[in-house]
N, C-alpha and C. Protein backbone atom coordinates (compact mmCIF):
# COMPACT_ATOMS: atom_id res chain seq x y z
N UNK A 1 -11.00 -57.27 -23.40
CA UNK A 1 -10.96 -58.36 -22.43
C UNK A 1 -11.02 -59.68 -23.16
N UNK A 2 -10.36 -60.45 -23.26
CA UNK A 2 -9.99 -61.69 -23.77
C UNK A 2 -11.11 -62.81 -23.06
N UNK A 3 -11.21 -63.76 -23.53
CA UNK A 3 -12.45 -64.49 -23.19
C UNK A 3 -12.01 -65.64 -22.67
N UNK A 4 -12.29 -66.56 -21.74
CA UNK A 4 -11.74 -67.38 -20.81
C UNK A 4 -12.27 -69.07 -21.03
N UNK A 5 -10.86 -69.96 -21.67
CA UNK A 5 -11.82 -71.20 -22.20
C UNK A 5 -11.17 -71.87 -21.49
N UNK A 6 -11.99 -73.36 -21.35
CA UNK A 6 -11.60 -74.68 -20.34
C UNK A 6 -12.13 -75.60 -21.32
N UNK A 7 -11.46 -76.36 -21.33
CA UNK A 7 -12.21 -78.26 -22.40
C UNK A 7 -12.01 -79.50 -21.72
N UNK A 8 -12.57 -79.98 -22.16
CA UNK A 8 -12.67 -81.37 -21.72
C UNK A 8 -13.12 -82.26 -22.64
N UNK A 9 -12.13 -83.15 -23.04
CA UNK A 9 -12.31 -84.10 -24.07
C UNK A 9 -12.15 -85.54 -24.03
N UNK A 10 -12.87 -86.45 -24.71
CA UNK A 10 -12.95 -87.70 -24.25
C UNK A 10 -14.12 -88.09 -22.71
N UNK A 11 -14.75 -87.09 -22.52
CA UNK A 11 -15.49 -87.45 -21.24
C UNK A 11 -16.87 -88.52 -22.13
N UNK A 12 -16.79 -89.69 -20.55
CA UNK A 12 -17.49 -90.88 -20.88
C UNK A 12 -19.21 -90.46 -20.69
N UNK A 13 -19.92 -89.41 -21.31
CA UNK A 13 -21.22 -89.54 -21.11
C UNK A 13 -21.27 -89.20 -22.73
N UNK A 14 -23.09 -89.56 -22.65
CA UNK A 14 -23.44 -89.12 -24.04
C UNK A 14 -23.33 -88.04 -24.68
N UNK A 15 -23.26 -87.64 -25.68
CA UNK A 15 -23.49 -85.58 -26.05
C UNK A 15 -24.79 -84.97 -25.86
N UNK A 16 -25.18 -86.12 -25.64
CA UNK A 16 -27.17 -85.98 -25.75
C UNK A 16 -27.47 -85.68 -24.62
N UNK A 17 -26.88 -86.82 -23.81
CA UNK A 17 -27.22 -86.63 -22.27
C UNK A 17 -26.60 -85.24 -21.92
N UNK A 18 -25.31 -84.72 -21.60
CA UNK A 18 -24.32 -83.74 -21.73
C UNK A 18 -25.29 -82.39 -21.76
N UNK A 19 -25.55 -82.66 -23.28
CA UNK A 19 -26.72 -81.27 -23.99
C UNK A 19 -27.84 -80.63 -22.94
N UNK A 20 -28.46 -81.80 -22.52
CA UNK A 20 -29.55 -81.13 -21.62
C UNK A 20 -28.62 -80.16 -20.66
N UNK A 21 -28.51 -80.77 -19.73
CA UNK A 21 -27.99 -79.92 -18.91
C UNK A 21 -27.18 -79.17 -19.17
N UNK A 22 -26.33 -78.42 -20.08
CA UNK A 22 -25.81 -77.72 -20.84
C UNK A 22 -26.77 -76.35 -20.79
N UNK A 23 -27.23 -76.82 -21.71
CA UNK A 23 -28.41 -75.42 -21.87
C UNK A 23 -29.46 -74.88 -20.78
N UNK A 24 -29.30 -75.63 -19.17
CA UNK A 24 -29.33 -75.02 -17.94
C UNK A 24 -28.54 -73.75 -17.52
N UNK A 25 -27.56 -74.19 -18.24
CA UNK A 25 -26.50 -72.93 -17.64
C UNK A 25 -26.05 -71.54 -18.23
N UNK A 26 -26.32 -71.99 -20.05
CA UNK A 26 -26.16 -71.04 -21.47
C UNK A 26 -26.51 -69.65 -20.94
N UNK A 27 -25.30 -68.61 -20.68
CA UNK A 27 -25.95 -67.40 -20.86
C UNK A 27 -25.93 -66.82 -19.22
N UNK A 28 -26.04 -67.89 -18.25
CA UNK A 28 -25.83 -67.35 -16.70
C UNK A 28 -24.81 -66.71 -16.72
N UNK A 29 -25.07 -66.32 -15.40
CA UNK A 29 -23.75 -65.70 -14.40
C UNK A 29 -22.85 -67.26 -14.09
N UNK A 30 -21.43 -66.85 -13.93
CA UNK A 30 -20.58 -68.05 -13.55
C UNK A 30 -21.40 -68.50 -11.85
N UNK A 31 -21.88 -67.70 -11.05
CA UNK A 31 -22.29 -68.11 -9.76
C UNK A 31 -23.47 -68.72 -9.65
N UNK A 32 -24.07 -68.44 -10.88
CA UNK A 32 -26.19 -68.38 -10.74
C UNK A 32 -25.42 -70.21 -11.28
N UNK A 33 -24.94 -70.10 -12.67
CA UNK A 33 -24.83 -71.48 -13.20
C UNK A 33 -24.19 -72.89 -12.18
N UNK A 34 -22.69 -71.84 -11.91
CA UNK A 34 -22.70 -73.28 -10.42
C UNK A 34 -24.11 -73.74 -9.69
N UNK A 35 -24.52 -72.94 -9.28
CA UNK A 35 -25.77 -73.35 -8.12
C UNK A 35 -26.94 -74.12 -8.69
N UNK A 36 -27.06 -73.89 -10.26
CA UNK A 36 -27.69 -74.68 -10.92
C UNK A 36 -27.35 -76.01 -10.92
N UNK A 37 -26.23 -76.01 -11.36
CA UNK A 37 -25.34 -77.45 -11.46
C UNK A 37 -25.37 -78.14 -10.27
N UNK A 38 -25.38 -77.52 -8.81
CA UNK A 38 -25.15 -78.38 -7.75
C UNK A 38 -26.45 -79.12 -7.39
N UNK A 39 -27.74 -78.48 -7.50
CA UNK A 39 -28.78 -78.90 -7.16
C UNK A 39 -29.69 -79.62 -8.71
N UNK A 40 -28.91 -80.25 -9.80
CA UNK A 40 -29.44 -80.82 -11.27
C UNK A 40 -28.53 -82.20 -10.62
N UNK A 41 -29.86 -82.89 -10.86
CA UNK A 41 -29.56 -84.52 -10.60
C UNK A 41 -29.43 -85.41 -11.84
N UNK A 42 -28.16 -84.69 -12.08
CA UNK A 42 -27.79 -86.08 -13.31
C UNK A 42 -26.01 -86.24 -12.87
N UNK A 43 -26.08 -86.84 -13.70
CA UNK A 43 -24.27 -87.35 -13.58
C UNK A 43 -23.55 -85.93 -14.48
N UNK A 44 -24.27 -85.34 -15.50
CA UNK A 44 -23.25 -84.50 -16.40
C UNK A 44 -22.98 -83.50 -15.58
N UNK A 45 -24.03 -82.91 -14.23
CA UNK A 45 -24.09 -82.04 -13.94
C UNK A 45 -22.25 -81.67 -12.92
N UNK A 46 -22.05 -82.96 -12.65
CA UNK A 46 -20.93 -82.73 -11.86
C UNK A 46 -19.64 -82.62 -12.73
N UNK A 47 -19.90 -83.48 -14.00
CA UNK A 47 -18.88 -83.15 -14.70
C UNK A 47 -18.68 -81.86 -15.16
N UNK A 48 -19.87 -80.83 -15.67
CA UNK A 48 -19.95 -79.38 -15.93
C UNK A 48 -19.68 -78.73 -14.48
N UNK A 49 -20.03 -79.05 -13.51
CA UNK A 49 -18.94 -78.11 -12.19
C UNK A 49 -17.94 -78.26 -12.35
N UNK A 50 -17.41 -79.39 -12.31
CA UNK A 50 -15.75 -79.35 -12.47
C UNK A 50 -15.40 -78.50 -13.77
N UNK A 51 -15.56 -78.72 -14.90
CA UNK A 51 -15.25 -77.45 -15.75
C UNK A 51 -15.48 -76.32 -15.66
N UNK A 52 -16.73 -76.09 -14.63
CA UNK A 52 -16.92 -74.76 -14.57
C UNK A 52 -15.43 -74.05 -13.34
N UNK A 53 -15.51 -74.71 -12.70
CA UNK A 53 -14.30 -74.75 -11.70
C UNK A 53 -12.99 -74.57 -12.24
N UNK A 54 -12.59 -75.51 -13.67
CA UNK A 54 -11.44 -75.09 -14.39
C UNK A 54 -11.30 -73.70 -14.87
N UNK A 55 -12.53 -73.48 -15.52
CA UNK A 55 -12.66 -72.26 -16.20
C UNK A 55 -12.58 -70.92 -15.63
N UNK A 56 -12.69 -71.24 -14.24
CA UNK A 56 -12.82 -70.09 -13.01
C UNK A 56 -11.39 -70.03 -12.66
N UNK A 57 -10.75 -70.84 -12.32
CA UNK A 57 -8.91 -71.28 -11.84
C UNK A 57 -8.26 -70.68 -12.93
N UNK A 58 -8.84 -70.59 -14.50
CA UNK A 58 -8.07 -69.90 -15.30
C UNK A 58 -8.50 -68.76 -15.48
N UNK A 59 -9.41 -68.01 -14.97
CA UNK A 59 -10.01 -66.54 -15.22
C UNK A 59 -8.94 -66.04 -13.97
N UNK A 60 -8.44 -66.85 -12.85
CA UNK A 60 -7.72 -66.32 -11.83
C UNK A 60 -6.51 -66.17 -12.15
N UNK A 61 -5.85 -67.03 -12.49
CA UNK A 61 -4.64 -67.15 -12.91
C UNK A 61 -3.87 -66.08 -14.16
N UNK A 62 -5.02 -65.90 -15.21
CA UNK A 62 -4.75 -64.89 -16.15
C UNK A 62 -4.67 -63.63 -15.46
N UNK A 63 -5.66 -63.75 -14.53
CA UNK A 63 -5.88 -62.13 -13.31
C UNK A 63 -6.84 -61.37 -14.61
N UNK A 64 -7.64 -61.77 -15.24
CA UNK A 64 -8.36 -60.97 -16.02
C UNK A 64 -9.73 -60.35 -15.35
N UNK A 65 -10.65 -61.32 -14.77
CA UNK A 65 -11.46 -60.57 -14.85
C UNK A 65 -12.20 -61.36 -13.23
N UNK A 66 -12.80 -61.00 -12.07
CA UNK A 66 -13.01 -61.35 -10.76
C UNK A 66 -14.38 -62.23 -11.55
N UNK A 67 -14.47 -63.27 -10.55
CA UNK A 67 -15.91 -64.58 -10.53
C UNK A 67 -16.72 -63.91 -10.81
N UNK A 68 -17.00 -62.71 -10.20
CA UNK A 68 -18.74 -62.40 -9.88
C UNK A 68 -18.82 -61.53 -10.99
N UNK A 69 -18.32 -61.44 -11.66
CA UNK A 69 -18.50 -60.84 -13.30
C UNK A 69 -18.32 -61.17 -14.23
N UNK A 70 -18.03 -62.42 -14.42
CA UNK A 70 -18.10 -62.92 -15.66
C UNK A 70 -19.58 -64.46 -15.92
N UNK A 71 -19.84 -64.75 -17.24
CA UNK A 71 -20.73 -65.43 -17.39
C UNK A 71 -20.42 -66.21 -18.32
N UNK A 72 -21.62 -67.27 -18.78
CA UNK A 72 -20.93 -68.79 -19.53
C UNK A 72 -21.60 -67.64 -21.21
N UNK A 73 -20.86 -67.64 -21.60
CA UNK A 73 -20.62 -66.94 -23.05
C UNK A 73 -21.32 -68.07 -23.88
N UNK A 74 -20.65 -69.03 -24.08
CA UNK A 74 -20.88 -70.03 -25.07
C UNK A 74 -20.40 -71.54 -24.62
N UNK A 75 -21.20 -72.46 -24.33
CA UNK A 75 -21.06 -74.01 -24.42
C UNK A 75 -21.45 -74.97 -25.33
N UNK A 76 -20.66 -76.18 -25.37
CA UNK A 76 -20.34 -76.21 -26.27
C UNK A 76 -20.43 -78.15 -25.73
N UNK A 77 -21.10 -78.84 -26.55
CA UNK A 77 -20.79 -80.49 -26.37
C UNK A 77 -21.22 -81.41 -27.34
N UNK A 78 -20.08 -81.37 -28.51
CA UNK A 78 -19.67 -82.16 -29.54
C UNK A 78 -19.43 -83.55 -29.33
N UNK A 79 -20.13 -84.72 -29.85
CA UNK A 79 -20.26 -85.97 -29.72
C UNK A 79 -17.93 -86.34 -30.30
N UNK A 80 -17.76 -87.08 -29.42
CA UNK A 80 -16.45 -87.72 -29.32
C UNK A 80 -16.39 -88.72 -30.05
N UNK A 81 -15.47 -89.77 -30.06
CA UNK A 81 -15.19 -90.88 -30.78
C UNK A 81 -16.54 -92.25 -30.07
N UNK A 82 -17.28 -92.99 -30.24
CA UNK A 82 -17.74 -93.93 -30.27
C UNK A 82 -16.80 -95.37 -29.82
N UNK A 83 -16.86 -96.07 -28.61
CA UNK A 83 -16.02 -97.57 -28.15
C UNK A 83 -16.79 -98.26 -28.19
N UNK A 84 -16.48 -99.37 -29.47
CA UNK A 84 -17.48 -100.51 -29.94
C UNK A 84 -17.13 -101.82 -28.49
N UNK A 85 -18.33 -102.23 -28.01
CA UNK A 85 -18.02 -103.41 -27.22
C UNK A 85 -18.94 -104.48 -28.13
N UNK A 86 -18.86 -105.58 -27.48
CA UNK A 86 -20.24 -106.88 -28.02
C UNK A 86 -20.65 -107.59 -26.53
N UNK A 87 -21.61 -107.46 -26.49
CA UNK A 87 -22.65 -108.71 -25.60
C UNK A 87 -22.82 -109.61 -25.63
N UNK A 88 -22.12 -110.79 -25.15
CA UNK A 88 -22.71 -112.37 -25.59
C UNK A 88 -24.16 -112.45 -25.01
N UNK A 89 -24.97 -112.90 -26.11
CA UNK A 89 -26.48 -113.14 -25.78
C UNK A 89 -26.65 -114.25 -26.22
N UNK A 90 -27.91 -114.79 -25.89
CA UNK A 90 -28.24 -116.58 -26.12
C UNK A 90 -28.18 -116.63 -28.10
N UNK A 91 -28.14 -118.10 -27.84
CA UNK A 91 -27.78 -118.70 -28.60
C UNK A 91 -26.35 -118.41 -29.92
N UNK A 92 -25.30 -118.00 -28.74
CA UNK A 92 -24.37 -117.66 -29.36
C UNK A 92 -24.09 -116.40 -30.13
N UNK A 93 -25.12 -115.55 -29.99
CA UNK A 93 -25.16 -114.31 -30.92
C UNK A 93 -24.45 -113.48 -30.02
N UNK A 94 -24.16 -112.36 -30.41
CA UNK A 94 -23.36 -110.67 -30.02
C UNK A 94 -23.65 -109.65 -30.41
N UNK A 95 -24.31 -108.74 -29.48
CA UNK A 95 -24.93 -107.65 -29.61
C UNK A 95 -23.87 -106.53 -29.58
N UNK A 96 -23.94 -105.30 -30.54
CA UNK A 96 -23.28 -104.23 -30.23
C UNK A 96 -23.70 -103.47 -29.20
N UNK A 97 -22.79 -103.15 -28.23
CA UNK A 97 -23.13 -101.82 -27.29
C UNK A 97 -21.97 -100.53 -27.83
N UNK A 98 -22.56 -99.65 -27.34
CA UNK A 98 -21.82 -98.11 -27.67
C UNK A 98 -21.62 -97.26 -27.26
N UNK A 99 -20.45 -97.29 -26.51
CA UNK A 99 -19.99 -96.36 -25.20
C UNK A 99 -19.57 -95.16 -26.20
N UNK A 100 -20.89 -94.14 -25.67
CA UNK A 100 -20.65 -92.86 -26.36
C UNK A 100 -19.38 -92.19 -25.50
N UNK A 101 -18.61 -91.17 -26.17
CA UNK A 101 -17.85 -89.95 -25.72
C UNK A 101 -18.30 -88.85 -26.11
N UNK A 102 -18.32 -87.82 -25.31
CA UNK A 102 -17.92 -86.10 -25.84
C UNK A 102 -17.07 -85.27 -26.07
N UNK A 103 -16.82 -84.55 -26.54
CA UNK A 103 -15.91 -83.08 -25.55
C UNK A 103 -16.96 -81.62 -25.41
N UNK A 104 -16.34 -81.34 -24.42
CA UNK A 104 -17.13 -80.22 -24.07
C UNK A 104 -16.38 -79.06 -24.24
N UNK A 105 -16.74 -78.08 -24.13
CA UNK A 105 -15.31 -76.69 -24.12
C UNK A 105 -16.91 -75.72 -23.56
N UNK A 106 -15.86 -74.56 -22.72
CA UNK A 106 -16.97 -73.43 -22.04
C UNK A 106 -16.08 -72.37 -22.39
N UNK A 107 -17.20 -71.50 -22.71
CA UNK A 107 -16.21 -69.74 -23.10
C UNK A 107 -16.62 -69.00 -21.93
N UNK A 108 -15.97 -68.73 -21.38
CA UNK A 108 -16.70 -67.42 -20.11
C UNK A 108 -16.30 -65.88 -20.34
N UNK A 109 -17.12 -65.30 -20.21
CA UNK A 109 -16.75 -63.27 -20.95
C UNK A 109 -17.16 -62.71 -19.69
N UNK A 110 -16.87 -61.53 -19.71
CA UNK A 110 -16.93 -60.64 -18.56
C UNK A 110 -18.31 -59.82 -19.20
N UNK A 111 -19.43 -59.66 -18.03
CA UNK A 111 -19.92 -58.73 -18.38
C UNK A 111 -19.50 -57.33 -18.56
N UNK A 112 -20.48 -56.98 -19.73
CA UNK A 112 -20.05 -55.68 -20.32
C UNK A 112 -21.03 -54.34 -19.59
């Protein structure tokens, strides 16, 4: 049984931030982990439904293996490229800010 991946790259949150909620889901069932995700109050959490959602649309499409048997194998959220901005602050100075990026990628396997 071939193993079922979805990515997402360039998404605008931290890897840090990302991470936590990440390792909410490591190792669930694809159904237990949605339900996690819907009721985790952060912003990553919706971005990890929607991938989890991709990752499910392609377990269908391959016709490999039905929802209620497969689980998050391995996740995955590697810090992205860094977008330098500057802050005008008093007395003429400019502060760096640092719009972090990630990518994420999810493996989903069928239980065995």
């Amino acid at each position: 049984m071939a193993d079922i991946k979805a990515k997402l790259s360039y998404a605008r949150r931290s890897a840090r931030k990302v991470r936590s909620v990440a390792d909410l889901i490591r190792g669930k069932t694809l159904l237990e982990a949605k339900r996690n995700l819907r009721f985790t109050p952060r912003d990553a959490a919706l971005i990890l439904e929607k991938l989890l959602a991709s990752a499910e649309a392609n377990a269908r499409n391959k016709n490999t293996a039905k929802p209620d048997e497969l689980f998050v194998k391995e996740i995955r959220v590697d810090e992205g490229p860094t977008l330098k901005r500057f802050m005008p602050r008093a007395f003429g100075r400019a502060y760096q800010i640092r719009k972090r990026t990630c990518h994420i990628s999810v493996l989903l396997s069928e239980k065995l």
